[in-house]
C-alpha atoms as a PDB file:
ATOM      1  CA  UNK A   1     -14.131  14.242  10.710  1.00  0.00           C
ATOM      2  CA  UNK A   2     -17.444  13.043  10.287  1.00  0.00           C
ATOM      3  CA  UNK A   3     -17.500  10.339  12.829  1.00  0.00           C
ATOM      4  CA  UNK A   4     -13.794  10.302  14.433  1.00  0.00           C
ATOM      5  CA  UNK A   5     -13.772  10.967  17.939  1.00  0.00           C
ATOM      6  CA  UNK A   6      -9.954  12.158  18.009  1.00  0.00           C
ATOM      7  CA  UNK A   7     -10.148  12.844  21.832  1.00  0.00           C
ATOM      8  CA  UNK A   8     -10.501   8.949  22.775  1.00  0.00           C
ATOM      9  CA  UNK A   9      -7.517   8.489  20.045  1.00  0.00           C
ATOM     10  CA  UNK A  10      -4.130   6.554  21.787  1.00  0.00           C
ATOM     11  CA  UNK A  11      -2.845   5.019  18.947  1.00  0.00           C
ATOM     12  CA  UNK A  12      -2.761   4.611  14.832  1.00  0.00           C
ATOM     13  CA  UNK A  13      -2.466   1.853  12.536  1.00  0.00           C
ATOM     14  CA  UNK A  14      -1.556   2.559   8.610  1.00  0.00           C
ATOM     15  CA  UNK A  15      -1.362   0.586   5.604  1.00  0.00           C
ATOM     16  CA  UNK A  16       1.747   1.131   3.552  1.00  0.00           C
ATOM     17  CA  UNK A  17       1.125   0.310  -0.493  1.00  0.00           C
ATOM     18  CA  UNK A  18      -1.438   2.172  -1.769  1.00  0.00           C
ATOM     19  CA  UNK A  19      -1.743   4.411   1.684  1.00  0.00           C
ATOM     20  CA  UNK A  20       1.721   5.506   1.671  1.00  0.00           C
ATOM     21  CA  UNK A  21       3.399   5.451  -1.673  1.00  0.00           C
ATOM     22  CA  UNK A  22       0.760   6.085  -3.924  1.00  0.00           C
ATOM     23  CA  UNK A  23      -1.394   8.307  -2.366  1.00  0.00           C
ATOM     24  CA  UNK A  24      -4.978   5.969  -2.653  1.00  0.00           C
ATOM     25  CA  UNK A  25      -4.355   5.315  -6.107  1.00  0.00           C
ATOM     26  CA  UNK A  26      -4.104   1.490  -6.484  1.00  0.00           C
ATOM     27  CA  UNK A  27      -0.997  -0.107  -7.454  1.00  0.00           C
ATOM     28  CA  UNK A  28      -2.182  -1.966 -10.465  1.00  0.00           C
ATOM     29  CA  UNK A  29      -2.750   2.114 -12.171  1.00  0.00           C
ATOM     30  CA  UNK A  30       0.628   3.134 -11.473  1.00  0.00           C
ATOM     31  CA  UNK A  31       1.927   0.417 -13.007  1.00  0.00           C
ATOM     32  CA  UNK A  32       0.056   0.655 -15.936  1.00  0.00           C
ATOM     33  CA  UNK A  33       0.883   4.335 -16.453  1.00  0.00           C
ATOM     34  CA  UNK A  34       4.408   3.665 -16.310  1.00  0.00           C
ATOM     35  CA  UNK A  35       3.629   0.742 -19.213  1.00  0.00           C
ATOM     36  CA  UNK A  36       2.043   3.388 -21.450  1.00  0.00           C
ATOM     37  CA  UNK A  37       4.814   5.959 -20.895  1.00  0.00           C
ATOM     38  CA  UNK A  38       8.013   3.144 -21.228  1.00  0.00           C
ATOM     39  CA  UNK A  39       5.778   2.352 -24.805  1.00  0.00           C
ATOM     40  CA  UNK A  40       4.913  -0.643 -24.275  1.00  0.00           C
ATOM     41  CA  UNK A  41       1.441  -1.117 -25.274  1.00  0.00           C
ATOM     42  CA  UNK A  42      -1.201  -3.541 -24.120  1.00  0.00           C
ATOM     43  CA  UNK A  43      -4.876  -3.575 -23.564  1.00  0.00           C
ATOM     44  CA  UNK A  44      -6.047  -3.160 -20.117  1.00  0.00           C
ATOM     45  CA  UNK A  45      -7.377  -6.556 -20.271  1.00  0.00           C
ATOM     46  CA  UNK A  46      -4.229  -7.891 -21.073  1.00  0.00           C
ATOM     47  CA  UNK A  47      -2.338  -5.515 -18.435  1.00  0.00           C
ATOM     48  CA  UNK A  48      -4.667  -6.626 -15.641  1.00  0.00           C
ATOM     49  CA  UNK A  49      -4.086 -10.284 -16.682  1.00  0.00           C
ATOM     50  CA  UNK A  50      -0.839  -9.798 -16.583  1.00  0.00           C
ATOM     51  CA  UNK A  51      -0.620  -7.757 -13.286  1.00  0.00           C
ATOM     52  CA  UNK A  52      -2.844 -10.399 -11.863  1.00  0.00           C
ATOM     53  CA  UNK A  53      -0.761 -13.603 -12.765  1.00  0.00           C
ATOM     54  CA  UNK A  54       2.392 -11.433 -11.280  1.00  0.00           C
ATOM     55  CA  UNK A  55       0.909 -10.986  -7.438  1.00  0.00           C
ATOM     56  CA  UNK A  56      -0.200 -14.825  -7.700  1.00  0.00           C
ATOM     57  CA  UNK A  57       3.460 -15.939  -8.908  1.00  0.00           C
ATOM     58  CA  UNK A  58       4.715 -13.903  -5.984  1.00  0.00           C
ATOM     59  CA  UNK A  59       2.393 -15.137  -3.523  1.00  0.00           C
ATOM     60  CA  UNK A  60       3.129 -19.015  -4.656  1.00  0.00           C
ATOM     61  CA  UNK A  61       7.126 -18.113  -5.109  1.00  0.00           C
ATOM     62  CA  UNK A  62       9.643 -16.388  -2.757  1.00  0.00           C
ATOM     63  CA  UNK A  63      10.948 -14.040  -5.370  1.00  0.00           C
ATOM     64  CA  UNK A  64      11.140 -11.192  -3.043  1.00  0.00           C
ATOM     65  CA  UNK A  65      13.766 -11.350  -0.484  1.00  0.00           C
ATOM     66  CA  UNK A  66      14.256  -9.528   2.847  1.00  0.00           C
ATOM     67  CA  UNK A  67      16.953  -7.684   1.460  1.00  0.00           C
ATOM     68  CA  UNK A  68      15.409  -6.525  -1.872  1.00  0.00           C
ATOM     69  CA  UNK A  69      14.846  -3.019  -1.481  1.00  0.00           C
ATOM     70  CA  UNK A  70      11.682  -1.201  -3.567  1.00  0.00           C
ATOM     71  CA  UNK A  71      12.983  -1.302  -6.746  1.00  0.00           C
ATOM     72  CA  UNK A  72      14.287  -4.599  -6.614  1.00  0.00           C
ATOM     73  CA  UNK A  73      11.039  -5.115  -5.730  1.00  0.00           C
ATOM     74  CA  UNK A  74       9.323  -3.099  -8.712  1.00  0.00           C
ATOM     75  CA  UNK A  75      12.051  -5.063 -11.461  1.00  0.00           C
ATOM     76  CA  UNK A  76      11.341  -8.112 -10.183  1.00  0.00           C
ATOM     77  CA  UNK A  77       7.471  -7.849 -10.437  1.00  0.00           C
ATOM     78  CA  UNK A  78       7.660  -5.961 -13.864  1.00  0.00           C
ATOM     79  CA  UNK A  79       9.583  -8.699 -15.176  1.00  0.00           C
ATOM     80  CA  UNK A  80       7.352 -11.276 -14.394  1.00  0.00           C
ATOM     81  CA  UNK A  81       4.215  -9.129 -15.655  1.00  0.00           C
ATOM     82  CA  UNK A  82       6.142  -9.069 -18.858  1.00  0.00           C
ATOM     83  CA  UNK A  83       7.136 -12.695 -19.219  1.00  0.00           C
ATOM     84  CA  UNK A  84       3.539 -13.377 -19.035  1.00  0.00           C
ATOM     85  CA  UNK A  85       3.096 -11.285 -21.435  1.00  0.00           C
ATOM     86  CA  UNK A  86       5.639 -13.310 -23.732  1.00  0.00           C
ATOM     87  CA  UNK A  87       4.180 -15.998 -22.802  1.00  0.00           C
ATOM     88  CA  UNK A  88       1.111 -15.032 -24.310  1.00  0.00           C
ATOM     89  CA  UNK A  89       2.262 -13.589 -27.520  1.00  0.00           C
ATOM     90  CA  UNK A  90       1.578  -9.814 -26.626  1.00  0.00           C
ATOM     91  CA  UNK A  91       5.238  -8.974 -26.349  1.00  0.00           C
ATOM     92  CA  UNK A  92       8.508  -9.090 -27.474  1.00  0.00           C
ATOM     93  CA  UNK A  93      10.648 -11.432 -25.115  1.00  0.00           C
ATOM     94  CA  UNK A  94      14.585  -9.445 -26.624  1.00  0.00           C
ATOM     95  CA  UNK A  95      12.571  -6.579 -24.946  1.00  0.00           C
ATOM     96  CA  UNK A  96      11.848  -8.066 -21.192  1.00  0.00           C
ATOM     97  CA  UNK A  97      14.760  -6.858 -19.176  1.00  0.00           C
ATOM     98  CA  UNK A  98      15.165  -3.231 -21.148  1.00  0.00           C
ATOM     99  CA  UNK A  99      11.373  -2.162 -20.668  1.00  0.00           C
ATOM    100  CA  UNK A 100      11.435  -3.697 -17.120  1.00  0.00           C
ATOM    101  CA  UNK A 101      14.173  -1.606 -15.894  1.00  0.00           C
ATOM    102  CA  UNK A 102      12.413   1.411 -17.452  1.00  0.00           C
ATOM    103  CA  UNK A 103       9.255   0.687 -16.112  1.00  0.00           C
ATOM    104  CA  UNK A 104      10.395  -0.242 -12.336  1.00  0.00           C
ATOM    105  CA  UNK A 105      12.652   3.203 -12.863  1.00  0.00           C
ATOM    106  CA  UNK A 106       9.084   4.899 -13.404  1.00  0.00           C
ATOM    107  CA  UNK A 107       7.250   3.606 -10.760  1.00  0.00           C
ATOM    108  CA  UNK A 108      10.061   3.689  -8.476  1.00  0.00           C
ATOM    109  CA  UNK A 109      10.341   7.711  -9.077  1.00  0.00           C
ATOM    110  CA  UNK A 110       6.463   8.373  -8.145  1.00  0.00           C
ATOM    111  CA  UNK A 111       6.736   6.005  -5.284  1.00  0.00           C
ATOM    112  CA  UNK A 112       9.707   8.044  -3.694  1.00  0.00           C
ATOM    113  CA  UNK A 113       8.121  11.575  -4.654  1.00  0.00           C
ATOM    114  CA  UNK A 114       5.164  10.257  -2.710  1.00  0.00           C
ATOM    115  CA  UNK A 115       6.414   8.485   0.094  1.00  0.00           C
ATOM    116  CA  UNK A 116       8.547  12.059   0.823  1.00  0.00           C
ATOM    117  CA  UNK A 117       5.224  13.199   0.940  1.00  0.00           C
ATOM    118  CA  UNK A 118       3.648  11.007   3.260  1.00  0.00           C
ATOM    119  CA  UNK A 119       6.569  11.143   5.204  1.00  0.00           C
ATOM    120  CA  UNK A 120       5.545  14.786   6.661  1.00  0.00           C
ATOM    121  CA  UNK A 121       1.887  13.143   8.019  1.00  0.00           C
ATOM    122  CA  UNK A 122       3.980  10.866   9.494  1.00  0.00           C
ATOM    123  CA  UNK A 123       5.987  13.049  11.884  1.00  0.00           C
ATOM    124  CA  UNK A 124       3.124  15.069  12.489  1.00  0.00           C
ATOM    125  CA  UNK A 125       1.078  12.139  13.507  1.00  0.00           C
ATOM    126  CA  UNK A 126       4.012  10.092  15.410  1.00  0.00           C
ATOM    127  CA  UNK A 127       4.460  13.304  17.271  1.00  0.00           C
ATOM    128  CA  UNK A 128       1.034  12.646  18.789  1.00  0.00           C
ATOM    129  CA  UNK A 129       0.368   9.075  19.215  1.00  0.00           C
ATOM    130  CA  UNK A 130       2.507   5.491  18.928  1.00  0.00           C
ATOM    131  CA  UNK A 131       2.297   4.381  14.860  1.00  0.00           C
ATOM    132  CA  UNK A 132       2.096   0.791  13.533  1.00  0.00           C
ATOM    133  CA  UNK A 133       1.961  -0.344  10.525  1.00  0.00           C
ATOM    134  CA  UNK A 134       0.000  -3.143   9.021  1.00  0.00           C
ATOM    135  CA  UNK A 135       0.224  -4.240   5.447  1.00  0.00           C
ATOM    136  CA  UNK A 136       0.162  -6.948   2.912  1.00  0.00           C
ATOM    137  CA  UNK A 137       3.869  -7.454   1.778  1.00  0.00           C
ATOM    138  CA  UNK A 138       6.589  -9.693   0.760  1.00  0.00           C
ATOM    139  CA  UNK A 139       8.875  -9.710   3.679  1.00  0.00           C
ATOM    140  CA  UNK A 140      11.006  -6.931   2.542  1.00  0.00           C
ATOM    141  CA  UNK A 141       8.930  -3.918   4.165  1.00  0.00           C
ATOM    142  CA  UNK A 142      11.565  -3.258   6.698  1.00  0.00           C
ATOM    143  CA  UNK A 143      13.953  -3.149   4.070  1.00  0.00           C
ATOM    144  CA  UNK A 144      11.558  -0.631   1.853  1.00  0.00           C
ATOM    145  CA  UNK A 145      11.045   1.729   4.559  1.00  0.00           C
ATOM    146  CA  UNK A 146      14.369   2.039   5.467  1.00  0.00           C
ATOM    147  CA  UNK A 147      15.569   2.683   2.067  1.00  0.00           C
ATOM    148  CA  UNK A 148      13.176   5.609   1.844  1.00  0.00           C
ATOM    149  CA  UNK A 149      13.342   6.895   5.289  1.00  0.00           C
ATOM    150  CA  UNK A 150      10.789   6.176   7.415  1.00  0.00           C
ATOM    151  CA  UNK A 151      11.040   3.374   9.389  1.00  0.00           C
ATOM    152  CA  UNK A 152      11.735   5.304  12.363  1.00  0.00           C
ATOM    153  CA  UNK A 153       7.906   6.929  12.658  1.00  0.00           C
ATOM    154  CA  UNK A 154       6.821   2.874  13.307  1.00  0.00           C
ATOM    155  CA  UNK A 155       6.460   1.858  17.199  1.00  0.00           C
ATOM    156  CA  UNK A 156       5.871  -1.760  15.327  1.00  0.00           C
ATOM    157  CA  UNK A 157       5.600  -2.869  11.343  1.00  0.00           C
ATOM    158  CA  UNK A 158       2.840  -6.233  10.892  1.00  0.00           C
ATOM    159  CA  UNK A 159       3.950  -7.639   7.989  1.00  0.00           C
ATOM    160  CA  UNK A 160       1.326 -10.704   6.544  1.00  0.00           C
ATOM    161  CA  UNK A 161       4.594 -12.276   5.013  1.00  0.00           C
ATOM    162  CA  UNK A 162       6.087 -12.492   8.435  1.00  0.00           C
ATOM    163  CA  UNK A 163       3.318 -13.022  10.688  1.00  0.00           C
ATOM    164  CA  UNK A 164       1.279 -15.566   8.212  1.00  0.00           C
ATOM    165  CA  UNK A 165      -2.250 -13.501   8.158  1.00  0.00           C
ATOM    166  CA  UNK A 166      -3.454 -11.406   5.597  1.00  0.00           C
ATOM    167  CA  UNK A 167      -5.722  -8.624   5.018  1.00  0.00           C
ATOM    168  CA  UNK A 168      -8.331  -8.414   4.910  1.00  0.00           C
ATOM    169  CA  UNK A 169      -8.582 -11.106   7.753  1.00  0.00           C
ATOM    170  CA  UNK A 170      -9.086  -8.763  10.727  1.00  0.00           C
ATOM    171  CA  UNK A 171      -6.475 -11.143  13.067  1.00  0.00           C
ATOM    172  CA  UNK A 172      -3.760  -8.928  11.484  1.00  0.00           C
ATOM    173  CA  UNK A 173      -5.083  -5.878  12.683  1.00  0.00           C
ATOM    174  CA  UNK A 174      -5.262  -7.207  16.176  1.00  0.00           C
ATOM    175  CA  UNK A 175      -1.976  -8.235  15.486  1.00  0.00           C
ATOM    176  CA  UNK A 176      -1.436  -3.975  15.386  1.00  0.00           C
ATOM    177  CA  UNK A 177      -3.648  -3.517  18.314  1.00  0.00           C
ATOM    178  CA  UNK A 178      -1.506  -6.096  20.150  1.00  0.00           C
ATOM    179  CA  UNK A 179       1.864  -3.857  19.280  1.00  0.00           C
ATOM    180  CA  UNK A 180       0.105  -0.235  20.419  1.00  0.00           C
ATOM    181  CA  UNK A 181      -0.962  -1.941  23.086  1.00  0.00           C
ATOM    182  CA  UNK A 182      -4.510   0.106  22.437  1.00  0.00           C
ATOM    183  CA  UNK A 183      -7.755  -1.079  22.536  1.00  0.00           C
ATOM    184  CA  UNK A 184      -9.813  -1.023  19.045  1.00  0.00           C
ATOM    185  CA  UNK A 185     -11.877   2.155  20.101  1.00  0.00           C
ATOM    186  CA  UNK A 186      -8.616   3.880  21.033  1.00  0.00           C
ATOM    187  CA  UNK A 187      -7.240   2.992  17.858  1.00  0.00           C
ATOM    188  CA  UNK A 188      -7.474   5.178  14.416  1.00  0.00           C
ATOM    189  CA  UNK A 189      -6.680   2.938  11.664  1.00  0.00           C
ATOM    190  CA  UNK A 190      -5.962   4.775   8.203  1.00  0.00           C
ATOM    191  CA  UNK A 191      -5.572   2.529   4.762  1.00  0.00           C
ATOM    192  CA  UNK A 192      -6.441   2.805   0.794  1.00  0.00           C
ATOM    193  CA  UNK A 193      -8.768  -0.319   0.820  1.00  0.00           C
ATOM    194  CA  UNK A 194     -12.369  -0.296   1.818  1.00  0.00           C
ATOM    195  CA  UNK A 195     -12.031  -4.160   1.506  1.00  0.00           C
ATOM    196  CA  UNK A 196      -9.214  -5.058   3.326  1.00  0.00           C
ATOM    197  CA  UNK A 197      -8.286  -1.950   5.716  1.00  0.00           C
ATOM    198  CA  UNK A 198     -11.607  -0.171   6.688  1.00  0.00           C
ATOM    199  CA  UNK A 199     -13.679  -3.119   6.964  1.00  0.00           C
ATOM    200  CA  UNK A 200     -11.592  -5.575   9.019  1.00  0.00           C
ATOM    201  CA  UNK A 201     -10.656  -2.607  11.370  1.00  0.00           C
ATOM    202  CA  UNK A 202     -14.669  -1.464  12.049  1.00  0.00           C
ATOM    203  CA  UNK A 203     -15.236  -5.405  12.322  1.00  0.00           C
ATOM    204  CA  UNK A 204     -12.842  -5.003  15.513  1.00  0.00           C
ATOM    205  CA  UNK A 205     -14.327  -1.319  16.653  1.00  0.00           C
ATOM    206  CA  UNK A 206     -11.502   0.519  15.172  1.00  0.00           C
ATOM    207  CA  UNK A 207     -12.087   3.933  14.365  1.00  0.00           C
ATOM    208  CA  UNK A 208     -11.388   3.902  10.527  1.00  0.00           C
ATOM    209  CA  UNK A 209     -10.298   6.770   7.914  1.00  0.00           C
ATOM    210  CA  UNK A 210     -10.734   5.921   4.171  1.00  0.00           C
ATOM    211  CA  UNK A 211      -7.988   7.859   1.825  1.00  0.00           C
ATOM    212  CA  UNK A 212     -10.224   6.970  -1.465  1.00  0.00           C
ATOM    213  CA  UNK A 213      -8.400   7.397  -4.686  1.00  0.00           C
ATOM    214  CA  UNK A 214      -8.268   5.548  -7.745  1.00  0.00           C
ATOM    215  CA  UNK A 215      -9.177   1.671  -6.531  1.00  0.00           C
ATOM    216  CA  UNK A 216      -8.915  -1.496  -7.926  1.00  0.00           C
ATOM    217  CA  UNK A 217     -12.581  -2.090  -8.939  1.00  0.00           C
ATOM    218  CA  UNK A 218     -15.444   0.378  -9.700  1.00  0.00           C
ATOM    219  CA  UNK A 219     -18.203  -1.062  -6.734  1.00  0.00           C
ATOM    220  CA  UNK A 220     -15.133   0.212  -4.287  1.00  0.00           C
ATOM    221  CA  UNK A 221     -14.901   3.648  -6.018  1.00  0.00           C
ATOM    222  CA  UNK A 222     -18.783   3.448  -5.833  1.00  0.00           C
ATOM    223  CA  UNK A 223     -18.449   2.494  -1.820  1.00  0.00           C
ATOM    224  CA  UNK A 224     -19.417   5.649   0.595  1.00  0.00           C
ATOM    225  CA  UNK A 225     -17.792   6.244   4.111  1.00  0.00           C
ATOM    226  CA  UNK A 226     -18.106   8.882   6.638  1.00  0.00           C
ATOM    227  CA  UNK A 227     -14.466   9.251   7.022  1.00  0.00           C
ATOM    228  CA  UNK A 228     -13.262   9.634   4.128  1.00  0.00           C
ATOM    229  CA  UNK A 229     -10.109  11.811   2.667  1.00  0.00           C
ATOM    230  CA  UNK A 230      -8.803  12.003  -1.156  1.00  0.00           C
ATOM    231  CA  UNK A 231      -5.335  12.736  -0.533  1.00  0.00           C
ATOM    232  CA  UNK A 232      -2.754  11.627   2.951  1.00  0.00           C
ATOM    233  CA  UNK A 233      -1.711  15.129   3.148  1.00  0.00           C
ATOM    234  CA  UNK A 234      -5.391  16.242   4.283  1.00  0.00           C
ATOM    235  CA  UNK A 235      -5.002  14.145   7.936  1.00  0.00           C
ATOM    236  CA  UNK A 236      -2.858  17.119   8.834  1.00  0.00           C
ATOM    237  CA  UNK A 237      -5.947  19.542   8.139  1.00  0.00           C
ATOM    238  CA  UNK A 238      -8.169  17.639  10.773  1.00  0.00           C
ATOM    239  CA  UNK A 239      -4.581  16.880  13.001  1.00  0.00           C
ATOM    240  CA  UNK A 240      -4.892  20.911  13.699  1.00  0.00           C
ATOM    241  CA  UNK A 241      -8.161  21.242  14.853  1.00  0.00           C
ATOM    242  CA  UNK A 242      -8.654  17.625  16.721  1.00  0.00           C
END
């Protein structure tokens, strides 16, 4: 890669949603995609409102529980997407639970394909170096990862929801550097967000690898960086010649 120096490498952090189960493409577009193919139509306006309001009510609310696997997870944010919704006149409350459990059904589908996916980087990269992962989640990642197999790739998972720091505050990547035990130059850290992953880990020294897909706002699709990949499966391209 451009400016990865994969010889100093002893150690990688990775985000999980977004990085791992979607492949770069932002949460908030899955979502929506699964909206438009359950039939339930909104504006995107009203979708990101909506979407919005639901990561604030789960933020404010322990709705999520360690034990709530990812599509207890997915229903559980649909649903409150859609009682917004309600709320607002835009849909049909009879319809909340039926369209939820279609919707979470969708997502939950693309999430698995993926993660199966990403699950191949990660035994090609574990086979090389200790793994961590550090993401923004609701305290059931252990739980998630589990259910779809991959837990066991992780030397250490930094969860913000259990260790009370969030991304893109760079303490929770030393957090990660503090479980590899690595310093931040040894350290390649590989996440969907230019804001909250690549950033706070060059802040440190981290070397950094941006998987760019679809984002959450246009100025980070705009963003350039030298390392920067459109799809996980790619690390294994520069894995063979590093």
């Amino acid at each position: 890669m451009g400016t990865i120096d994969f010889s100093k490498i002893k150690g990688v952090i990775l985000d999980y949603g977004g990085t791992l189960d979607t492949d770069g493409t932002h949460w908030s577009h899955i979502i929506e995609s699964a909206y438009k193919q359950a039939g339930v139509a909104v504006t995107d306006e009203n979708f990101l409102d909506a979407y919005v309001n639901g990561e604030r009510e789960l933020a404010r609310t322990l709705h999520i529980l360690p034990q709530h696997d990812f599509a207890d997870m997915l229903l559980i944010k649909v649903k409150i997407e859609l009682q917004y919704l309600a709320e607002h006149g835009l849909f049909a409350p009879a319809d909340i639970d039926s369209k939820a459990q279609e919707i979470a059904k969708i997502c939950h589908e693309a999430a698995e394909q993926q993660t199966a996916k990403a699950a191949v980087v990660l035994k090609a990269l574990a086979a090389r170096w200790p793994l961590v992962l550090v993401s923004n989640f609701y305290g059931n990642l252990e739980t998630v990862l589990s259910e779809f197999g991959i837990k066991q790739y992780f030397k250490a998972i930094v969860e913000s929801a259990k260790v009370g720091v969030r991304k893109p505050d760079s303490k929770i990547f030393q957090l990660g550097l503090d479980a590899l035990g690595t310093a931040p130059e040894e350290t390649l850290v590989i996440g969907d967000d230019y804001k909250k992953d690549i950033l706070p880990a060059k802040n440190l020294g981290c070397q950094t690898l941006w998987l760019k897909g679809k984002g959450w706002s246009a100025d980070e699709e705009a963003q350039l960086h030298p390392d920067t990949i459109s799809h996980l499966d790619e690390v294994l391209a520069f894995l063979a010649g590093a």
